[in-house]
C-alpha atoms as a PDB file:
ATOM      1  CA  UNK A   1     -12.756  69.660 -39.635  1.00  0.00           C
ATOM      2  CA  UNK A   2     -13.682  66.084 -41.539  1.00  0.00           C
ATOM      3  CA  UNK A   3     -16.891  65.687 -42.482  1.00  0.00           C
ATOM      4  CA  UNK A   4     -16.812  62.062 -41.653  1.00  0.00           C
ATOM      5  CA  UNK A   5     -15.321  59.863 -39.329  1.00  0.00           C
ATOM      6  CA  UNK A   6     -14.243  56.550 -39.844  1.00  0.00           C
ATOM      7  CA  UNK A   7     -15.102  53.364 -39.652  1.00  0.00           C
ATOM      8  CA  UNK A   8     -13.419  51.160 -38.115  1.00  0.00           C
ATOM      9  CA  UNK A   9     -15.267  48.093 -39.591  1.00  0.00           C
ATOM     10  CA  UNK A  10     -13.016  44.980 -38.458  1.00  0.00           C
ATOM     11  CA  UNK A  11      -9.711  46.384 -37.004  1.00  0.00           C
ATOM     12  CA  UNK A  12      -6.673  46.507 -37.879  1.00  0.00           C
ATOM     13  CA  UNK A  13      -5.325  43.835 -35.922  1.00  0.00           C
ATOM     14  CA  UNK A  14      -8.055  41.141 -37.063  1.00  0.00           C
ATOM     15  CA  UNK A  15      -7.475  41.842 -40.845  1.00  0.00           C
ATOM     16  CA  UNK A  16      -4.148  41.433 -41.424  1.00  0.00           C
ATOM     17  CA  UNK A  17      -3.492  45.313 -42.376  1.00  0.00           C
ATOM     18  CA  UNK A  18      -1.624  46.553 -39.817  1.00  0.00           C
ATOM     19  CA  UNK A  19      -2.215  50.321 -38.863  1.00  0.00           C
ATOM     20  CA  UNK A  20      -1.965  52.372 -41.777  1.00  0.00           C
ATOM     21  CA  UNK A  21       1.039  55.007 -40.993  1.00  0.00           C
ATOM     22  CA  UNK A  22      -0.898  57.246 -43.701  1.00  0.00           C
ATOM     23  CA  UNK A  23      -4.451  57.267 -45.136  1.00  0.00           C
ATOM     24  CA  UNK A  24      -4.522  54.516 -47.738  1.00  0.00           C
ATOM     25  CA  UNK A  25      -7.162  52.677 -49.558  1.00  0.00           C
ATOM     26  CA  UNK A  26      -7.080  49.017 -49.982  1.00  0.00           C
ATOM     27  CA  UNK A  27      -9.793  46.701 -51.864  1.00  0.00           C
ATOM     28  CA  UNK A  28     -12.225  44.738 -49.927  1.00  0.00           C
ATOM     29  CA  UNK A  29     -15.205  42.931 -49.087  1.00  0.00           C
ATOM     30  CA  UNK A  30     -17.542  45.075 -46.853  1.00  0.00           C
ATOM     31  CA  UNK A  31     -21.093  44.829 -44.662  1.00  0.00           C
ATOM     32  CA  UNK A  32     -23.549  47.267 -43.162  1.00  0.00           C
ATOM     33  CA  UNK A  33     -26.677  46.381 -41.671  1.00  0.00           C
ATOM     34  CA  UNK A  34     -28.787  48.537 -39.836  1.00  0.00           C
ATOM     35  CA  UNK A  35     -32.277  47.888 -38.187  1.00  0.00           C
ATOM     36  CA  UNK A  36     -32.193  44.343 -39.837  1.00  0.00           C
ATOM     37  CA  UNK A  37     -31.753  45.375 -42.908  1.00  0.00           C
ATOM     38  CA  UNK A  38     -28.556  45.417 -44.957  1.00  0.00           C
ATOM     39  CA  UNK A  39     -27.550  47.754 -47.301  1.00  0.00           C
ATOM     40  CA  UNK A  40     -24.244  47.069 -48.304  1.00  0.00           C
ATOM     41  CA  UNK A  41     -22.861  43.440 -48.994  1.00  0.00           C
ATOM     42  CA  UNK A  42     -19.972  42.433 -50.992  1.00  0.00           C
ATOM     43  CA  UNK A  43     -16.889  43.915 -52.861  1.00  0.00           C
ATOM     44  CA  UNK A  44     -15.713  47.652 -51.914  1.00  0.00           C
ATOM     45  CA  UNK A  45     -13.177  50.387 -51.305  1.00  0.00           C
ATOM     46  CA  UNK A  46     -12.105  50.624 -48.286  1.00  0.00           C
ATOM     47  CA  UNK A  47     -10.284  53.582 -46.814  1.00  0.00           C
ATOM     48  CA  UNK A  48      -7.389  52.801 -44.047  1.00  0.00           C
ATOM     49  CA  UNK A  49      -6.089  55.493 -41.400  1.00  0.00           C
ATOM     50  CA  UNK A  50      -3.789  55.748 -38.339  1.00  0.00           C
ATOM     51  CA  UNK A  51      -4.881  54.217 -35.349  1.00  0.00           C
ATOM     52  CA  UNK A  52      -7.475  51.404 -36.357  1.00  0.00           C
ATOM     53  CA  UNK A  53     -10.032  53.569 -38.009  1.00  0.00           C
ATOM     54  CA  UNK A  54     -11.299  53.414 -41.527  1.00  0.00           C
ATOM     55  CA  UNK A  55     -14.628  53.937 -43.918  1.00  0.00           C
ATOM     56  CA  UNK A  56     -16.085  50.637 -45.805  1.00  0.00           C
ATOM     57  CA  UNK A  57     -17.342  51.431 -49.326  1.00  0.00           C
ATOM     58  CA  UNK A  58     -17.050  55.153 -50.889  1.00  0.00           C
ATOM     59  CA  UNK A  59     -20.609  56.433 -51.619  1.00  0.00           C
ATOM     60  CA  UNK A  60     -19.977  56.583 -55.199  1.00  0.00           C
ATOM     61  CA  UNK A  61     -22.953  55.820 -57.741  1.00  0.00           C
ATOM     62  CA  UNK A  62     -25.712  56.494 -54.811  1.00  0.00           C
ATOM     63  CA  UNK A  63     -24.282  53.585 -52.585  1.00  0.00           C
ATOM     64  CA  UNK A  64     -24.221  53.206 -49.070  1.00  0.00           C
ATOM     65  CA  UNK A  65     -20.640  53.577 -47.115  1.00  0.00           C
ATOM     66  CA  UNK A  66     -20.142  53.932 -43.322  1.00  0.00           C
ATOM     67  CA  UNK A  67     -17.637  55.161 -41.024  1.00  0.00           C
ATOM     68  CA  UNK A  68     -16.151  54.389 -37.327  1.00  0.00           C
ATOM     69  CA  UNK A  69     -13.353  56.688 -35.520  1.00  0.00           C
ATOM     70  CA  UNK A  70     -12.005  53.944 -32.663  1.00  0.00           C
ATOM     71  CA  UNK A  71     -10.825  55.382 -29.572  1.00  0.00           C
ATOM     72  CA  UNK A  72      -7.642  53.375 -28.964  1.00  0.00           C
ATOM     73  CA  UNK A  73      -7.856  53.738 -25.450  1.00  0.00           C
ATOM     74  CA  UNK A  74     -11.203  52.321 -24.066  1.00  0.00           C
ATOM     75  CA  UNK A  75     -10.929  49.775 -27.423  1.00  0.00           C
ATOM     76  CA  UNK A  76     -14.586  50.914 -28.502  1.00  0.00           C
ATOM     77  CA  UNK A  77     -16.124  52.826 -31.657  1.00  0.00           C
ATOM     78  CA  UNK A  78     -18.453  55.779 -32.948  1.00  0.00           C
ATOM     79  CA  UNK A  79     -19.938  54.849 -36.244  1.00  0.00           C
ATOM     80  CA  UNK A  80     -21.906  57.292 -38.744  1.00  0.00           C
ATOM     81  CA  UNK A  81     -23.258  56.462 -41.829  1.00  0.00           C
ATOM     82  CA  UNK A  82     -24.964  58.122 -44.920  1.00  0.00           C
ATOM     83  CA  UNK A  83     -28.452  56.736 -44.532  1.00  0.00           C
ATOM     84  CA  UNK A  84     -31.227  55.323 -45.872  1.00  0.00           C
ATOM     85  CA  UNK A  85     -31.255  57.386 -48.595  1.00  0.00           C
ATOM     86  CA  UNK A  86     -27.349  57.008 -49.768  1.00  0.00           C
ATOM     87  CA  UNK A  87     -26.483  60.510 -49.130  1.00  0.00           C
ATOM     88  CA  UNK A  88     -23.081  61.870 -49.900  1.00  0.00           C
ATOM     89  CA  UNK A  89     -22.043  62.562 -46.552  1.00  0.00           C
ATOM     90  CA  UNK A  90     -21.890  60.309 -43.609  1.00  0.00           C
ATOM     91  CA  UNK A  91     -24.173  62.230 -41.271  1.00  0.00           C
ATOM     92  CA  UNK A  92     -26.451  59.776 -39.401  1.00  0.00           C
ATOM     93  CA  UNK A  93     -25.106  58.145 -36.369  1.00  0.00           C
ATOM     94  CA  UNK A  94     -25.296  54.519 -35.522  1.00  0.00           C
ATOM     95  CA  UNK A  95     -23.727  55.001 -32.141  1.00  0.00           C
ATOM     96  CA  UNK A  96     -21.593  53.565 -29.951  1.00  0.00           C
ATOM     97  CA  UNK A  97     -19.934  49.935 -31.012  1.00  0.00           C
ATOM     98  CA  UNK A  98     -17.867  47.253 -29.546  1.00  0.00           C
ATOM     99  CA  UNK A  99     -15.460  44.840 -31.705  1.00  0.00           C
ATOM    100  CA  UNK A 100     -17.125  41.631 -32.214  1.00  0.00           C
ATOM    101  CA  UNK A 101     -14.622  39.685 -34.487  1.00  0.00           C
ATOM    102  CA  UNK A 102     -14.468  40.858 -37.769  1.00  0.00           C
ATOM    103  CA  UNK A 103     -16.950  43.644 -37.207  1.00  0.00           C
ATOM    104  CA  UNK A 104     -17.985  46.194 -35.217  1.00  0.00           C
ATOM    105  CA  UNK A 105     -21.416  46.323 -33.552  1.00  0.00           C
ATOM    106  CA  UNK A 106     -24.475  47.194 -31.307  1.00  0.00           C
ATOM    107  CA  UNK A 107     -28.027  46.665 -30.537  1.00  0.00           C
ATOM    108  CA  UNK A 108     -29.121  48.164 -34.209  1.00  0.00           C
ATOM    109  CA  UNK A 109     -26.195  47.876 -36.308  1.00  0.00           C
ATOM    110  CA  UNK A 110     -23.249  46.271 -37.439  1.00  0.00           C
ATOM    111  CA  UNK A 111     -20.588  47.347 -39.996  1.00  0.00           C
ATOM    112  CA  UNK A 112     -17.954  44.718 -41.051  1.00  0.00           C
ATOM    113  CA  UNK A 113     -14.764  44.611 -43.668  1.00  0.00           C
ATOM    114  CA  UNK A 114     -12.483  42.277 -45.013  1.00  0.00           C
ATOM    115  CA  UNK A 115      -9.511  42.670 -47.000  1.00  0.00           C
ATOM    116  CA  UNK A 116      -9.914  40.871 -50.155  1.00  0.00           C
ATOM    117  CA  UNK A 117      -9.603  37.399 -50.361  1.00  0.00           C
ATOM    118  CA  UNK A 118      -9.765  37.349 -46.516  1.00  0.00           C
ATOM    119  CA  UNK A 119     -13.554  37.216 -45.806  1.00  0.00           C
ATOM    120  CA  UNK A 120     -14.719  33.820 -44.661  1.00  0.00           C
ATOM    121  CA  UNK A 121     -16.291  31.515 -47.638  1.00  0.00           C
ATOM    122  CA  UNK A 122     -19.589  30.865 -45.073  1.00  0.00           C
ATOM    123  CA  UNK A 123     -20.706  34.708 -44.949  1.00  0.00           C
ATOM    124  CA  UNK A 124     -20.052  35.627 -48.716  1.00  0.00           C
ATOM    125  CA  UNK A 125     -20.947  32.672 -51.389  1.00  0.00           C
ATOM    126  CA  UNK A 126     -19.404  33.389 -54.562  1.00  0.00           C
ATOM    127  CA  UNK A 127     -20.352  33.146 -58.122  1.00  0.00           C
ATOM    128  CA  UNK A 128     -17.384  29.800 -58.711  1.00  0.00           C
ATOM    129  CA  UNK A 129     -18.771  27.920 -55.447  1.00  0.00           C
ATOM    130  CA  UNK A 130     -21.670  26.910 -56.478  1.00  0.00           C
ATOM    131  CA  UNK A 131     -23.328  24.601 -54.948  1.00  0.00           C
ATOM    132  CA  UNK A 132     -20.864  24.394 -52.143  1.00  0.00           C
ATOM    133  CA  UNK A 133     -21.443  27.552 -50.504  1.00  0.00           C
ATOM    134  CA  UNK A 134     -24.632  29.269 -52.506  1.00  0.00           C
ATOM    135  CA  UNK A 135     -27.942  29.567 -49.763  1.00  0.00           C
ATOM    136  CA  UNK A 136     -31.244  28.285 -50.905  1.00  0.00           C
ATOM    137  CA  UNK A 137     -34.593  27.261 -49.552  1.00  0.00           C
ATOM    138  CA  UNK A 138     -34.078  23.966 -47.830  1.00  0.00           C
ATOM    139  CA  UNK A 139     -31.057  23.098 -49.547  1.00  0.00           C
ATOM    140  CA  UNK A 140     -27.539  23.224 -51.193  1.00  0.00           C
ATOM    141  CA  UNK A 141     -28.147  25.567 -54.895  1.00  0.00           C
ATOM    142  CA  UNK A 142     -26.825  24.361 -57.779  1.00  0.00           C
ATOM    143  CA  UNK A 143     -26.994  27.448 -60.014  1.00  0.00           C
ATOM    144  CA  UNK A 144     -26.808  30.722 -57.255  1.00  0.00           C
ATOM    145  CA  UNK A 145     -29.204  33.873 -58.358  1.00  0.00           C
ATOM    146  CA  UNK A 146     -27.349  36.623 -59.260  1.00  0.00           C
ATOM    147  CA  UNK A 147     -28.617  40.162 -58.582  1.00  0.00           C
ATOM    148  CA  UNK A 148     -27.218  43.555 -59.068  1.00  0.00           C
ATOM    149  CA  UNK A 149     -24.991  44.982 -61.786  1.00  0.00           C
ATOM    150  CA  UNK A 150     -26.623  48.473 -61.637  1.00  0.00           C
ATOM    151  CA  UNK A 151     -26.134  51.489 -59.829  1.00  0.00           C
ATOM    152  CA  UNK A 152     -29.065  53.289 -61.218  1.00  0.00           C
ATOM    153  CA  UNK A 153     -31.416  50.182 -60.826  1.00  0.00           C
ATOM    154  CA  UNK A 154     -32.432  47.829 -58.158  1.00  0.00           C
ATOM    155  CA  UNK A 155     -30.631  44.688 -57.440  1.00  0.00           C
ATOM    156  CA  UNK A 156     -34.026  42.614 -58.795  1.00  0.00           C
ATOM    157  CA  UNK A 157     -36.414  44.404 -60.520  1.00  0.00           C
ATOM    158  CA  UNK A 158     -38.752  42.056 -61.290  1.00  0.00           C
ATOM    159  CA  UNK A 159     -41.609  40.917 -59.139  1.00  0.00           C
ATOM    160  CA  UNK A 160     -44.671  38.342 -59.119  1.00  0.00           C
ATOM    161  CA  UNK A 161     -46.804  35.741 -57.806  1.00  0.00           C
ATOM    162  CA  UNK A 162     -48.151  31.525 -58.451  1.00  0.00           C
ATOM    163  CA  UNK A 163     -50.569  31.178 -60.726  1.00  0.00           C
ATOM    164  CA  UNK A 164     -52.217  28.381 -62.464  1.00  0.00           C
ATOM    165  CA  UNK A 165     -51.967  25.657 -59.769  1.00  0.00           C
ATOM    166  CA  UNK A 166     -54.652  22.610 -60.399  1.00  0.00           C
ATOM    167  CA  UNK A 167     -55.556  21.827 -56.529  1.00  0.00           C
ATOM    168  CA  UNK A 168     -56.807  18.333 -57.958  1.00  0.00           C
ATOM    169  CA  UNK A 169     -53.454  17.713 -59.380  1.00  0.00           C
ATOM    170  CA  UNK A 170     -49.516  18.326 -57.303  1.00  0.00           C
ATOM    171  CA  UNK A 171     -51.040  21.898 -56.640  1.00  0.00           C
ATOM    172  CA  UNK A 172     -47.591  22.761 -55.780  1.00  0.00           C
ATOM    173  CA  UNK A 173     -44.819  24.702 -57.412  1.00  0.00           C
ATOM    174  CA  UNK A 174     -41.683  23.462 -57.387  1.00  0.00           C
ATOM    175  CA  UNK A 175     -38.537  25.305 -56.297  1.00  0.00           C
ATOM    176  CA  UNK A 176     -35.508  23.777 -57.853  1.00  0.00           C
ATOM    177  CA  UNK A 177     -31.572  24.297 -57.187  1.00  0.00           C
ATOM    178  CA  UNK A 178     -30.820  25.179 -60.782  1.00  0.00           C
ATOM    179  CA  UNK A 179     -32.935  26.566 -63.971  1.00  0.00           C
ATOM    180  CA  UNK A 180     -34.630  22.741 -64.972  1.00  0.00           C
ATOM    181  CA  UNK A 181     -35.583  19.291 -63.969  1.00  0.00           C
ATOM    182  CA  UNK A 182     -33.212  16.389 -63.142  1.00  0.00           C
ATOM    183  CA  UNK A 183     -30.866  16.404 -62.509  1.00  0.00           C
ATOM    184  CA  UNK A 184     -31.580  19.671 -60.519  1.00  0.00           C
ATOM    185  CA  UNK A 185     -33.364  18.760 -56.841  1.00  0.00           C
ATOM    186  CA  UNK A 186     -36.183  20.124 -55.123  1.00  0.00           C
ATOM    187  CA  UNK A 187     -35.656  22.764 -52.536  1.00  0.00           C
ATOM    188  CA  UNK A 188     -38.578  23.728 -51.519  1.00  0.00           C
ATOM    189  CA  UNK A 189     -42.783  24.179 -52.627  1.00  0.00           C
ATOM    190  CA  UNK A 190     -44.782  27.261 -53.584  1.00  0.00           C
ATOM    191  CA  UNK A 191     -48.448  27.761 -53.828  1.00  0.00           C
ATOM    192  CA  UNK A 192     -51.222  29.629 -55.652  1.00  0.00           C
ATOM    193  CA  UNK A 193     -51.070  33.461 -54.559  1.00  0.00           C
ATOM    194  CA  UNK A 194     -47.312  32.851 -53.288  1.00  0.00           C
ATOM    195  CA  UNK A 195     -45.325  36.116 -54.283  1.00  0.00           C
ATOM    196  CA  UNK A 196     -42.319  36.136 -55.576  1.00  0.00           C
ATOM    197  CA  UNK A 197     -39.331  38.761 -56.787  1.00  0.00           C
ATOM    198  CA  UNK A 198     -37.573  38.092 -60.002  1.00  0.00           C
ATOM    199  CA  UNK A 199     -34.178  38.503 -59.812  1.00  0.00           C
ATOM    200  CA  UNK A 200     -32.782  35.897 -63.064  1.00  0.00           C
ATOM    201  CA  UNK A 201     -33.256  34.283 -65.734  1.00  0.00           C
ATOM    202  CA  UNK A 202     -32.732  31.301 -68.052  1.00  0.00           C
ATOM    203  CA  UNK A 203     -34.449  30.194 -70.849  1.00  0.00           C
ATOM    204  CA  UNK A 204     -38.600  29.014 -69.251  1.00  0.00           C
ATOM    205  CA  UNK A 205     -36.875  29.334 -65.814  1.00  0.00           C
ATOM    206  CA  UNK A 206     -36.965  32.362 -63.092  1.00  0.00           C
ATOM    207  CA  UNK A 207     -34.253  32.958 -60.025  1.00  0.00           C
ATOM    208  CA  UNK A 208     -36.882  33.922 -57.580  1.00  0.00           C
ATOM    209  CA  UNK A 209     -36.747  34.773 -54.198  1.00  0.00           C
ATOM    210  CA  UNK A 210     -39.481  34.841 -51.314  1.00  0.00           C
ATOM    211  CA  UNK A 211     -40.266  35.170 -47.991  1.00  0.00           C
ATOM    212  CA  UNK A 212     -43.009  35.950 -45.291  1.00  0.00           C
ATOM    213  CA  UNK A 213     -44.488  39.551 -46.291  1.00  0.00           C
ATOM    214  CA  UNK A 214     -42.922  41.378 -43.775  1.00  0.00           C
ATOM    215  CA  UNK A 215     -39.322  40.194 -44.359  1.00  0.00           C
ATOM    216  CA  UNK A 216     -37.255  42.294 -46.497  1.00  0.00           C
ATOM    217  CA  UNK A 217     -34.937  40.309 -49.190  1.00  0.00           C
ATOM    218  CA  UNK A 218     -32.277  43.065 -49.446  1.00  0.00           C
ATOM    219  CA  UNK A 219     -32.682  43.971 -53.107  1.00  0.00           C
ATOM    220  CA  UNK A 220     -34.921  47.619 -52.939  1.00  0.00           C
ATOM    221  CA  UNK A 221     -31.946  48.767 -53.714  1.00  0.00           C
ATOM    222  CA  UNK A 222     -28.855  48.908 -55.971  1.00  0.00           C
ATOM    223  CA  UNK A 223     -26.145  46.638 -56.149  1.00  0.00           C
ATOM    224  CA  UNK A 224     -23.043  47.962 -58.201  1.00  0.00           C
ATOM    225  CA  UNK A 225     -21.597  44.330 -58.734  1.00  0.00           C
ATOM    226  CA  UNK A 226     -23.150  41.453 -59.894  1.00  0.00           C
ATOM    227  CA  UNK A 227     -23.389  38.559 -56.913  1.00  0.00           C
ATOM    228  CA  UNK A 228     -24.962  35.588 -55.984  1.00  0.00           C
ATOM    229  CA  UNK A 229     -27.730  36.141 -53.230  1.00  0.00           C
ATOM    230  CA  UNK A 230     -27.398  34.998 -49.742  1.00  0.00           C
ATOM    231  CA  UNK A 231     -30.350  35.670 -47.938  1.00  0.00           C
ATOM    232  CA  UNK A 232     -32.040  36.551 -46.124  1.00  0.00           C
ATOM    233  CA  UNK A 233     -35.191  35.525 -48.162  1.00  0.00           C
ATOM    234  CA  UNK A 234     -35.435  31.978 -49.647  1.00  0.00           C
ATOM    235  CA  UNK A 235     -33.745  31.452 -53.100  1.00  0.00           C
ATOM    236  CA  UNK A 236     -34.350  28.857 -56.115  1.00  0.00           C
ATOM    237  CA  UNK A 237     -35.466  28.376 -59.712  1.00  0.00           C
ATOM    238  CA  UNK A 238     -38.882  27.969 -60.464  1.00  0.00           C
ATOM    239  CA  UNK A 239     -40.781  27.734 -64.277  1.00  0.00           C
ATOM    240  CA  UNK A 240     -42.419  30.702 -65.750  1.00  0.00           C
ATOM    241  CA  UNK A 241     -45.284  29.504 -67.039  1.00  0.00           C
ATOM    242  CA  UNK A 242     -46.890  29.474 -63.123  1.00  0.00           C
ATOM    243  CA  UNK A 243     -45.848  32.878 -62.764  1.00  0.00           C
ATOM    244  CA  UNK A 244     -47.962  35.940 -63.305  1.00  0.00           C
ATOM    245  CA  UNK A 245     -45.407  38.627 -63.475  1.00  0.00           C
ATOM    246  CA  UNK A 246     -46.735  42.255 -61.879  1.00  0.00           C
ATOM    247  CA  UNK A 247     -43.267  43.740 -62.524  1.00  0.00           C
ATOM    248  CA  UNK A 248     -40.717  43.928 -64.713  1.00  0.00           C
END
């Protein structure tokens, strides 16, 4: 008996592959969000099988992988996945899915894959876009943050807030599109108290992102490959000397 089923993350049909004739692993781009939060996001194995179904990622190095067995006939999917935790098995269930383009999905969850070089350029900004593509505060970024590289460590492990503000001066931080001044614009303003995690860094200058308390920036945990962010928190590039860093 299997100890996991598979996922079948965007279909056969949608991707390009064709149903595998034989298990067969391919190199990809994969997603998995669940509850809001997302826990995989970028470049991964992913494991083809007869019929439509396959796994996206392989749990390797405590990372997160899911799996989807598609029933052919009523066109719909049962997804499992190895939790919160990264567990080596795919135990916990994420229920019953429907096809929604390149994904599969329901109320809770969503699981997506892409063969490489096939996910679209809005979902996934890459390191050589730039400022095309990269998501920032209120604005195009010029030089993207870049988080992860570890599979021990979490994507940013740094972690802060404003200090240092004169309310009788700008009393405002700014948050710039790339580590400087001109010709690098302003994206957005941060304030005394304003916390921050640290995810880069260049020279005087901090990739920080930030968000309301209760939002979650997707980086408690590792990221095996180094990647620009994109979101959900704000992004930008803001100058030490106003930070007062509690971590890292």
């Amino acid at each position: 008996m299997r100890i996991l089923t598979w996922l079948a993350v965007a279909g056969s049909v949608c991707l390009g592959y064709g149903q595998a004739a034989a298990d067969q692993t391919v190199k990809g781009e994969c997603l998995i969000s669940v509850k809001g939060r997302t826990y995989l996001d970028g470049p991964c194995p992913i494991l083809l099988q007869p019929g439509g179904s396959f796994q996206a990622g392989n749990g390797r190095g405590g990372t997160h992988f899911a799996t989807v067995d598609v029933d052919e006939a009523t066109g719909t999917a049962t997804a499992n996945w190895n939790g919160r935790e990264a567990e080596s098995h795919a135990h916990d269930p994420l229920g019953a899915m429907k096809r929604d383009g390149a994904c599969w999905s329901n109320a809770s969850a969503k699981v997506c894959a892409w063969r490489a070089g096939t996910r679209p350029r809005a979902d996934v900004p890459s390191l050589s876009d730039g400022a095309a593509v990269s998501w920032a505060a209120g604005g195009k970024i010029d030089v993207p943050i870049v988080i992860g590289g570890s599979t021990k460590f979490d994507a940013c492990v740094g972690a802060g807030h404003v200090v240092g503000l004169d309310p009788k001066g700008d009393g405002f931080l700014s948050v710039r599109s790339g580590p400087g001044g001109r010709p690098y614009s302003e994206l957005d303003r941060l304030y005394n108290g304003n916390e921050v995690v640290i995810c880069d860094e260049q020279g005087p200058w901090l990739g920080v992102l930030y968000g309301p308390r209760s939002m979650d920036c997707n980086t408690g945990t590792p990221w095996p490959t180094r990647q620009a962010y994109t979101g959900p928190c704000k992004a930008g590039w803001i100058h030490r000397k106003y930070v007062n860093i509690t971590n890292g």
